[in-house]
Protein backbone atom coordinates (compact mmCIF):
# COMPACT_ATOMS: atom_id res chain seq x y z
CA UNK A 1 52.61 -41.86 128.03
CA UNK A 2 51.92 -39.20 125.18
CA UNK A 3 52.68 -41.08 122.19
CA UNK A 4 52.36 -37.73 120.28
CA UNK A 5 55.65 -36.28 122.49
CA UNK A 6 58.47 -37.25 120.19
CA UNK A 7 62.32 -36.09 120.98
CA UNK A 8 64.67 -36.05 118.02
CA UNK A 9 68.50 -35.94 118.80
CA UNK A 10 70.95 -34.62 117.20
CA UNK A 11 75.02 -34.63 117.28
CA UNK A 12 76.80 -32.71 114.87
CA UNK A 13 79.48 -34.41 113.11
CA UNK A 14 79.79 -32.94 109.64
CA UNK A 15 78.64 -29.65 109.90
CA UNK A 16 75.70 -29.37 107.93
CA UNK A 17 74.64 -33.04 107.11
CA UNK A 18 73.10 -34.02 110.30
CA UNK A 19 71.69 -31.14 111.00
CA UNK A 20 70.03 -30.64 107.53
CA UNK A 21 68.65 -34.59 107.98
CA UNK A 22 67.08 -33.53 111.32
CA UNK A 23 65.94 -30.11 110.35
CA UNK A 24 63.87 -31.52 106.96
CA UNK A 25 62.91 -34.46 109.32
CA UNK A 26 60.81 -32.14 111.93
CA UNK A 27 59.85 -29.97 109.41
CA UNK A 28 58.22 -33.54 107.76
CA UNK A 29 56.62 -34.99 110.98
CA UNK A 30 55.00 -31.44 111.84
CA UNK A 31 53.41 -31.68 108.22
CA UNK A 32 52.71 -35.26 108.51
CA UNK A 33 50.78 -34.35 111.92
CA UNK A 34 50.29 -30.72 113.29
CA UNK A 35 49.37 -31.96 116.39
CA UNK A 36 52.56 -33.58 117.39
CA UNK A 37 55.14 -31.85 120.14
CA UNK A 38 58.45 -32.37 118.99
CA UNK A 39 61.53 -31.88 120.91
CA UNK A 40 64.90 -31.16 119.28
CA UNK A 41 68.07 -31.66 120.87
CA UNK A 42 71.00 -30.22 119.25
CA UNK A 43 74.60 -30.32 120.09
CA UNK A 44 75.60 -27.60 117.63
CA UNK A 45 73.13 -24.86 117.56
CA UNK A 46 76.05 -22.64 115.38
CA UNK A 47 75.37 -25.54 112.33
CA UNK A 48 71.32 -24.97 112.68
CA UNK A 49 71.26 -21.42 112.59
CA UNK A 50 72.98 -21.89 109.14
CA UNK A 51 70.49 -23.75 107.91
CA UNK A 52 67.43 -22.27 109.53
CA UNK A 53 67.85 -18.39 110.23
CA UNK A 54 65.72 -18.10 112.93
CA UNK A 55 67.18 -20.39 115.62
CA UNK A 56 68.55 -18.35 118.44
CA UNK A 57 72.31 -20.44 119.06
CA UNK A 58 72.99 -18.49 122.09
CA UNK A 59 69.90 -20.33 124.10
CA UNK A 60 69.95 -23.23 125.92
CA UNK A 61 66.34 -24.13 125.50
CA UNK A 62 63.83 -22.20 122.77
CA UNK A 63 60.66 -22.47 120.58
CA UNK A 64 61.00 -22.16 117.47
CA UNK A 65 59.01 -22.93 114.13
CA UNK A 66 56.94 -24.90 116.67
CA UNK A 67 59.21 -27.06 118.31
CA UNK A 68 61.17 -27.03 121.38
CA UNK A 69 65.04 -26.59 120.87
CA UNK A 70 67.37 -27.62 123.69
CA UNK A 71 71.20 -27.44 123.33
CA UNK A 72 72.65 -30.81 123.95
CA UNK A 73 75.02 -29.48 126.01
CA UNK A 74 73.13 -28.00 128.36
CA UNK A 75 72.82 -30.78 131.12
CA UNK A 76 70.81 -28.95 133.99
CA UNK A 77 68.36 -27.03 131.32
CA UNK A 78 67.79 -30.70 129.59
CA UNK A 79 67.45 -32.46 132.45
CA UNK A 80 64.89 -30.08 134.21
CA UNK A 81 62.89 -30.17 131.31
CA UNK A 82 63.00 -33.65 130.37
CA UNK A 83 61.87 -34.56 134.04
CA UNK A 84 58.68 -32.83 134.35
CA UNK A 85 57.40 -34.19 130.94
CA UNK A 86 59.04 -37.79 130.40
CA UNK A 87 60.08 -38.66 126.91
CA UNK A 88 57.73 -41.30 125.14
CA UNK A 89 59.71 -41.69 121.66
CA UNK A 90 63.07 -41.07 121.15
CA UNK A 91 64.73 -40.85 117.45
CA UNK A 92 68.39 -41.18 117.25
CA UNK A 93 69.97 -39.66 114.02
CA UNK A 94 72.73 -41.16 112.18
CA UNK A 95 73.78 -43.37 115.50
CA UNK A 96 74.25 -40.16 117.39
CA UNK A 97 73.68 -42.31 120.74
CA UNK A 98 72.34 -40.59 123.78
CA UNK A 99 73.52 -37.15 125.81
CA UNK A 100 74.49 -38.49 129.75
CA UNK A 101 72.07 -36.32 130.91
CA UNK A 102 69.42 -38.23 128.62
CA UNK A 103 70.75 -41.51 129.72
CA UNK A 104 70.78 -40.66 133.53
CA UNK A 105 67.16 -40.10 133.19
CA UNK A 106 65.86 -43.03 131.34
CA UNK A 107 67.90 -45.60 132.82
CA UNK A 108 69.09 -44.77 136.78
CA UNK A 109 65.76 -42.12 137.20
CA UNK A 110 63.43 -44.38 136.32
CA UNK A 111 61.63 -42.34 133.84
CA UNK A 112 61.15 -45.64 131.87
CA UNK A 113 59.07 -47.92 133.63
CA UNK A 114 56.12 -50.08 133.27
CA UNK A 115 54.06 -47.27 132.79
CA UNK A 116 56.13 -45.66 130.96
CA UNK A 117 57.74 -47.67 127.95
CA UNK A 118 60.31 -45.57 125.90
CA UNK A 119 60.33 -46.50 122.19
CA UNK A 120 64.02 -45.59 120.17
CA UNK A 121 64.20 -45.26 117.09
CA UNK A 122 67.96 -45.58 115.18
CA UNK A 123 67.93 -43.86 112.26
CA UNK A 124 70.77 -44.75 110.10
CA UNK A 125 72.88 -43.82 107.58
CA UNK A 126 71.39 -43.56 103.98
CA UNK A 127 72.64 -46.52 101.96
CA UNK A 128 71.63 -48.10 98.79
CA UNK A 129 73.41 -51.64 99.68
CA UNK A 130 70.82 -54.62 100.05
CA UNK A 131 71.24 -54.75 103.87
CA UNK A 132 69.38 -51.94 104.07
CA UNK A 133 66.19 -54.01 103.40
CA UNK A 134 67.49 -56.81 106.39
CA UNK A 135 67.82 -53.89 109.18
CA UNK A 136 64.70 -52.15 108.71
CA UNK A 137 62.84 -52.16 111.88
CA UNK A 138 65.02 -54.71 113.14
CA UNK A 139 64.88 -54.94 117.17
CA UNK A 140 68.16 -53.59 119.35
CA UNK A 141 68.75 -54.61 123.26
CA UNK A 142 68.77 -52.05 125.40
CA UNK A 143 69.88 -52.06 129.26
CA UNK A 144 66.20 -51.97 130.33
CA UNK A 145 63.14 -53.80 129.20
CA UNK A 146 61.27 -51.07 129.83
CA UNK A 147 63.01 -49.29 126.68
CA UNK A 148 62.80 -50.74 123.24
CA UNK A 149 64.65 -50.24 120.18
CA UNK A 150 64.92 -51.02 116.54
CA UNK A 151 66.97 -49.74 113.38
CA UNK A 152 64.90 -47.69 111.44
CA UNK A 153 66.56 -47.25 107.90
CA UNK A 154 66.36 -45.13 105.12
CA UNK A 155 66.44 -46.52 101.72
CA UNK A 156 65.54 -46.94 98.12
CA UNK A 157 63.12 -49.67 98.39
CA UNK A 158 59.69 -50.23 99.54
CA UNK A 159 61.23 -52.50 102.01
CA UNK A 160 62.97 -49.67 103.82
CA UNK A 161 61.91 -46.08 105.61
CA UNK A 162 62.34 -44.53 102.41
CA UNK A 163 63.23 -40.67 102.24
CA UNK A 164 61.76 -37.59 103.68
CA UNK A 165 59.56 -35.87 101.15
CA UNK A 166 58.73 -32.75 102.97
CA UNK A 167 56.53 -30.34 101.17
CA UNK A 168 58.66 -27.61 100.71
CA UNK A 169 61.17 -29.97 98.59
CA UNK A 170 58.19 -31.64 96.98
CA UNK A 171 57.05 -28.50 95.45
CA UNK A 172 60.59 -27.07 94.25
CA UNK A 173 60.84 -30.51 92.09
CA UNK A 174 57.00 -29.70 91.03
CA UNK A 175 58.05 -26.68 89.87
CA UNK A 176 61.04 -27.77 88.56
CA UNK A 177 59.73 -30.28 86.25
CA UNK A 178 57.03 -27.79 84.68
CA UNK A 179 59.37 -25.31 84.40
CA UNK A 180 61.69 -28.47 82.15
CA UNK A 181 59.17 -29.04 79.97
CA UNK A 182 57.80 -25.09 79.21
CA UNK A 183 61.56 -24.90 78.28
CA UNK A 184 62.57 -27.50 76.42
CA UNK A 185 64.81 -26.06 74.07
CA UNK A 186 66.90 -23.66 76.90
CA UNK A 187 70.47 -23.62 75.62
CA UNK A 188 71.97 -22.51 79.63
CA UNK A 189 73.69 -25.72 81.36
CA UNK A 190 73.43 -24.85 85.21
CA UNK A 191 75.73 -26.82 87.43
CA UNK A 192 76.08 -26.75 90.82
CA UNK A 193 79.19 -27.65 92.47
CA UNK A 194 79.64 -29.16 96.07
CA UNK A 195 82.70 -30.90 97.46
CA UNK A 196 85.12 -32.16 100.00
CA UNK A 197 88.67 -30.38 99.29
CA UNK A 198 89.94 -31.92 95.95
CA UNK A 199 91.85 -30.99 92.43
CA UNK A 200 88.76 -29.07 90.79
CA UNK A 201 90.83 -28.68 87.17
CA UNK A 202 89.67 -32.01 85.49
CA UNK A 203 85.93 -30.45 86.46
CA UNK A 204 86.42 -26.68 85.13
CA UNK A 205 87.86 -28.46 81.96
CA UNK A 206 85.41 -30.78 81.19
CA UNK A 207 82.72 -28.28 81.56
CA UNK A 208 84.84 -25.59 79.13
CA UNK A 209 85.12 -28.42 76.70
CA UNK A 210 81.44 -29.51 76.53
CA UNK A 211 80.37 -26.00 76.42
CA UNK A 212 82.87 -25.41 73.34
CA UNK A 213 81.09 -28.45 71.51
CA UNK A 214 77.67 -28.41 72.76
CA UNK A 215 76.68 -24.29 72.32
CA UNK A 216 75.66 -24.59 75.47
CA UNK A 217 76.28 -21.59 78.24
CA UNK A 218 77.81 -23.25 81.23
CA UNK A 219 77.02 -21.49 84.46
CA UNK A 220 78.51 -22.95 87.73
CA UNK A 221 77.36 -21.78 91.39
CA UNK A 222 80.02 -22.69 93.82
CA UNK A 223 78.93 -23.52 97.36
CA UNK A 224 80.95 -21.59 99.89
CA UNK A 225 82.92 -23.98 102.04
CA UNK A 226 85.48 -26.60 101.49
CA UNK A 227 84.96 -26.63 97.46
CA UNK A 228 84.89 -23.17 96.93
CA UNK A 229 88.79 -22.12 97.05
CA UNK A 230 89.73 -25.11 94.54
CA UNK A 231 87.24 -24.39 92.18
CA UNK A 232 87.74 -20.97 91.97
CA UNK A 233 91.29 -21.03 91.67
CA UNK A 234 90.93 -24.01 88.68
CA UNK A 235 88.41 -21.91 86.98
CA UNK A 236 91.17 -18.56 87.35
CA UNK A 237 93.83 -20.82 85.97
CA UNK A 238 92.13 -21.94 83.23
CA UNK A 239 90.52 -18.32 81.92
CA UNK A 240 87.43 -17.98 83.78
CA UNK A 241 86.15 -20.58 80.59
CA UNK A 242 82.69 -20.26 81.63
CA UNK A 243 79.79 -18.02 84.11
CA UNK A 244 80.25 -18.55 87.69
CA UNK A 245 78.35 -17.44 90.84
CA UNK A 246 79.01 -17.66 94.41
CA UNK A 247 76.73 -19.58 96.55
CA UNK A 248 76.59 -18.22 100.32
CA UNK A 249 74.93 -20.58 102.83
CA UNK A 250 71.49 -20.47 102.16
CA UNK A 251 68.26 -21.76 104.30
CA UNK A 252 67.18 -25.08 103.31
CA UNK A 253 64.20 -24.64 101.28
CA UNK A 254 66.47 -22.07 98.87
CA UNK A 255 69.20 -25.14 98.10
CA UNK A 256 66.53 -27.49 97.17
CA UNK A 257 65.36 -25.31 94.73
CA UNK A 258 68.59 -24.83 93.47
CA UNK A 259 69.51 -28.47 93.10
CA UNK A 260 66.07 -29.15 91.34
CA UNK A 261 66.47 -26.82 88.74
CA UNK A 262 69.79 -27.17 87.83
CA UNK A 263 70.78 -29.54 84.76
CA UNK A 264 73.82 -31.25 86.41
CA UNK A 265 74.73 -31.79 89.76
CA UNK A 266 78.24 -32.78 92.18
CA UNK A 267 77.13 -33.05 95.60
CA UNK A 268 78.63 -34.65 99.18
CA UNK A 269 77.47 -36.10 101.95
CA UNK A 270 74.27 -37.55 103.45
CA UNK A 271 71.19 -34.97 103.09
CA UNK A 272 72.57 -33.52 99.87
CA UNK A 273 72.79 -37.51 98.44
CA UNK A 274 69.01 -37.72 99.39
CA UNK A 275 67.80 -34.50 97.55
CA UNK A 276 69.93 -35.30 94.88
CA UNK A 277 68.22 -38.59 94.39
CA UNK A 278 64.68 -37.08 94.90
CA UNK A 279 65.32 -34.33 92.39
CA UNK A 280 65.43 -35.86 88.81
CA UNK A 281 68.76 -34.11 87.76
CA UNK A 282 71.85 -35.77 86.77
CA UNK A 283 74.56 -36.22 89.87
CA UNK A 284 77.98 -36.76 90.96
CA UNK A 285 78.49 -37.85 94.37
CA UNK A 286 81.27 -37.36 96.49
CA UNK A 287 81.06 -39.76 99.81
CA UNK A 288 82.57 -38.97 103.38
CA UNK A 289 85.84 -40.97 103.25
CA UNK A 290 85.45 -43.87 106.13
CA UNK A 291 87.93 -46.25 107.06
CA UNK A 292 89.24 -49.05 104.70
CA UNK A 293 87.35 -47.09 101.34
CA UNK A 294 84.22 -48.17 103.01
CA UNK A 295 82.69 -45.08 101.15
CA UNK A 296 83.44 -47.20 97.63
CA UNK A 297 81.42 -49.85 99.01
CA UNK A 298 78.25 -47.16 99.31
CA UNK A 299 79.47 -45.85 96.25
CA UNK A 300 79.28 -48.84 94.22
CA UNK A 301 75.84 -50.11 95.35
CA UNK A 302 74.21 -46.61 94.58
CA UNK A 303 75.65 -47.02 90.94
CA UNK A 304 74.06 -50.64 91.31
CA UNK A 305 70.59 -49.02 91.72
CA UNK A 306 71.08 -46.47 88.87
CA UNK A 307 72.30 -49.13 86.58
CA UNK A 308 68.68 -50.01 85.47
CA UNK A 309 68.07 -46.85 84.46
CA UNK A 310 70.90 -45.75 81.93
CA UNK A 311 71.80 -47.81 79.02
CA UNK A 312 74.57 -49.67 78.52
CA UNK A 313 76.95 -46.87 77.32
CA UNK A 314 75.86 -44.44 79.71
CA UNK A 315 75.99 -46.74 82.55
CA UNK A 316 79.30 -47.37 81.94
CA UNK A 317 80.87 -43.94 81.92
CA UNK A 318 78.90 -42.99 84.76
CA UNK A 319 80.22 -45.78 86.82
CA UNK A 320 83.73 -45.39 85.53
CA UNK A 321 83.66 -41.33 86.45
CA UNK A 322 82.22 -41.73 89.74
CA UNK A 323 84.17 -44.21 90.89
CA UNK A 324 87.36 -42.29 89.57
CA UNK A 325 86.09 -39.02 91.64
CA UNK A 326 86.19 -40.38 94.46
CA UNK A 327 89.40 -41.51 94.70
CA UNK A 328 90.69 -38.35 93.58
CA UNK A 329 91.93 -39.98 90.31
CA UNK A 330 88.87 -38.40 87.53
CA UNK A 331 90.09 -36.95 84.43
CA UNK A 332 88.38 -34.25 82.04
CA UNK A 333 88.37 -36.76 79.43
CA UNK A 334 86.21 -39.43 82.09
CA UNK A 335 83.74 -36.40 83.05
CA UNK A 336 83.32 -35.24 78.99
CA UNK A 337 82.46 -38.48 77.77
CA UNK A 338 79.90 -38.59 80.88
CA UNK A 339 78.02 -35.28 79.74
CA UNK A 340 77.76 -36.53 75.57
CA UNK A 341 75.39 -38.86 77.59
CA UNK A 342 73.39 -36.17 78.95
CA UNK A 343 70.12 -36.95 77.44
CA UNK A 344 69.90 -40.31 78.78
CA UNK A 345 71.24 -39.34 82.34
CA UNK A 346 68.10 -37.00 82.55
CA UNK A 347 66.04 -39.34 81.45
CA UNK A 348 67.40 -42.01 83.71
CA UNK A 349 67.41 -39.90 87.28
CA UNK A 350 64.08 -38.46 86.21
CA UNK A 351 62.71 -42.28 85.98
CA UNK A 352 65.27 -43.12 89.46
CA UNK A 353 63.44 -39.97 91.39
CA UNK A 354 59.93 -41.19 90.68
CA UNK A 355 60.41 -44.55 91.84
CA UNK A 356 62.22 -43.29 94.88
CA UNK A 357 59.18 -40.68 95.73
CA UNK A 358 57.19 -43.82 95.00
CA UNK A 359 58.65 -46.05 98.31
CA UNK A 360 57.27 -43.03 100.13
CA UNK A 361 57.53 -40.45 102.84
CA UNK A 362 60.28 -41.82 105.68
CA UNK A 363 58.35 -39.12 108.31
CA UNK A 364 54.77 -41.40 107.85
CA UNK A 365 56.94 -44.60 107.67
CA UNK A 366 57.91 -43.08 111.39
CA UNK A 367 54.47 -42.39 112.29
CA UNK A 368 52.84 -45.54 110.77
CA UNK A 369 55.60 -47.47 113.08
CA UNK A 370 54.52 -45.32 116.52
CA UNK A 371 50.84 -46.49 115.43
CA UNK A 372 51.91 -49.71 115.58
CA UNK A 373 52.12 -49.65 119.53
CA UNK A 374 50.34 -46.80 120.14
CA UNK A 375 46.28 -47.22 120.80
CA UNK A 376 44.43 -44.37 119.94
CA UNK A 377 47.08 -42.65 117.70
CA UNK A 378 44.56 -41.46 114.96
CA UNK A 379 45.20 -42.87 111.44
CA UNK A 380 47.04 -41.16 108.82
């Protein structure tokens, strides 16, 4: 078995979250070891050209920035392929499971067998909750005990996967930081703005209002998709108060730059949660609704980890606002009093950010864990 052969799947479920996760993931691995073949299997080809321009959405099977790209979808193609050179190690992102095809192969082909052991890997959802910690690398049955599985997780401890810290990221906050401190004294307020469908009018007049008593020149870029239409229309019906620009859908690399150079941040979802935390820059976060408010429960233990980093007063209004946004029930006043705090929010996610980048890089937590059953995997 070619321990260096590692398939990554991936099922698009929110658009752009998974398939960001999956795309900075390979690009991670590859940088972590050159020599690896990786294998991506996407079921929405449409949401990775987005993101990476140069994926071709029309084929069934590619190569592309060094990997192989199959379309989930296409059985025969997959199958073909995946027969004459046997998956070793499998990552599943975000629970995504397994296509039939996949399935067929591994457990009624007999591609797993003695000599032949398939290793899973379940990455999970990003979550700052103390279970986190428990799961990691925890074992999972599978049908077959030719095929073992754990729960890999991402985290904010040392006791968890971490997060990825591919280079090109790595080097936008690099830059990001010098460029902070060569301009200490800048007097522009860059926001960027990010969101599931909501009220944008307590936003737009919060950030009016601090501009008015700060001096400071608000300028908002608006992400194209679901927040753009409310924003734009709050920010019409309140006087255009402040700069906007229009953000298009831009490759990867170019939002991470973005988000680490801003001074203020409202982002959504998984990957953009990740960066956010990575970056040093003040954030509001906006989680995918789930059943029974679970998304409060993720909510409230990410506030949990930042609350050792704020003082008391700062804490406070960050938790209250937060909270409040996400249930569709923040006020201008709740986001105002956040920003007087802005001094010790930067300080606080700046501290946050290093001590996340210091748990390390979730891609070598991967490969340190194939090394663990693979003889004569060369060391990191």
């Amino acid at each position: 078995m070619d321990k260096k052969n590692i398939t990554i799947l991936c099922k698009v479920v929110d658009n752009f979250g998974d398939i960001g996760f999956v795309y900075r993931l390979a690009r991670a691995l590859t940088e972590s070891d050159a020599s690896l073949h990786l294998r991506l299997v996407v079921s929405d080809l449409l949401s990775f050209v987005a993101l990476a321009p140069h994926i071709d959405p029309t084929k069934s099977e590619q190569t592309c920035y060094g990997w192989q790209i199959f379309d989930w979808n296409a059985s025969d193609v997959c199958a073909r392929a995946f027969t004459q050179e046997p998956p070793a190690i499998i990552l599943e992102c975000f629970q995504c499971g397994r296509p039939d095809w996949l399935d067929t192969l591994i457990f009624e082909k007999g591609i797993a067998n003695e000599q032949n052991i398939v290793h899973i890997a379940n990455i999970d959802y990003l979550t700052a909750e103390d279970y986190a910690d428990d799961f990691h690398l925890l074992k999972s049955g599978t049908r077959s005990q030719w095929v073992k599985k754990i729960n890999f997780m991402p985290g904010f401890t040392n006791k968890t996967g971490g997060l990825i810290l591919d280079n090109a990221f790595m080097t936008a906050r690099n830059h990001a930081q010098a460029e902070a401190v060569a301009h200490k004294t800048s007097q522009d307020f860059s926001v960027i703005f990010f969101s599931y469908e909501r009220d944008c009018m307590p936003v737009v007049q919060a950030l009016a209002e601090f501009q008015a008593q700060s001096g400071r020149l608000v300028r908002v870029s608006v992400a194209a998709g679901k927040s753009y239409a409310p924003f734009m229309q709050a920010w019409e019906k309140a006087g255009k108060p402040f700069a906007t620009e229009t953000l298009s859908f831009l490759p990867q690399e170019q939002w991470d730059a973005l988000l680490c150079r801003s001074d203020f941040n409202f982002v959504r979802g998984e990957d953009s949660l990740s960066r956010a935390c990575l970056a040093g820059v003040p954030f509001v976060w906006q989680a995918y609704i789930q059943d029974e408010d679970y998304h409060l429960v993720k909510l409230a233990a990410l506030n949990e980890r930042l609350k050792t980093y704020l003082n008391k007063d700062a804490f406070c209004a960050y938790d209250e606002y937060t909270r409040a946004y996400n249930v569709g029930k923040d006020s201008a006043d709740g986001l105002l009093t956040l920003l007087q705090h802005i001094s010790a929010l930067k300080d606080g996610f700046s501290r946050f950010s290093d001590d996340t980048v210091a748990n390390g890089n979730l891609a070598a937590h991967l490969l340190e864990w194939i090394r663990g059953f693979s003889q004569g995997f060369p060391p990191l």
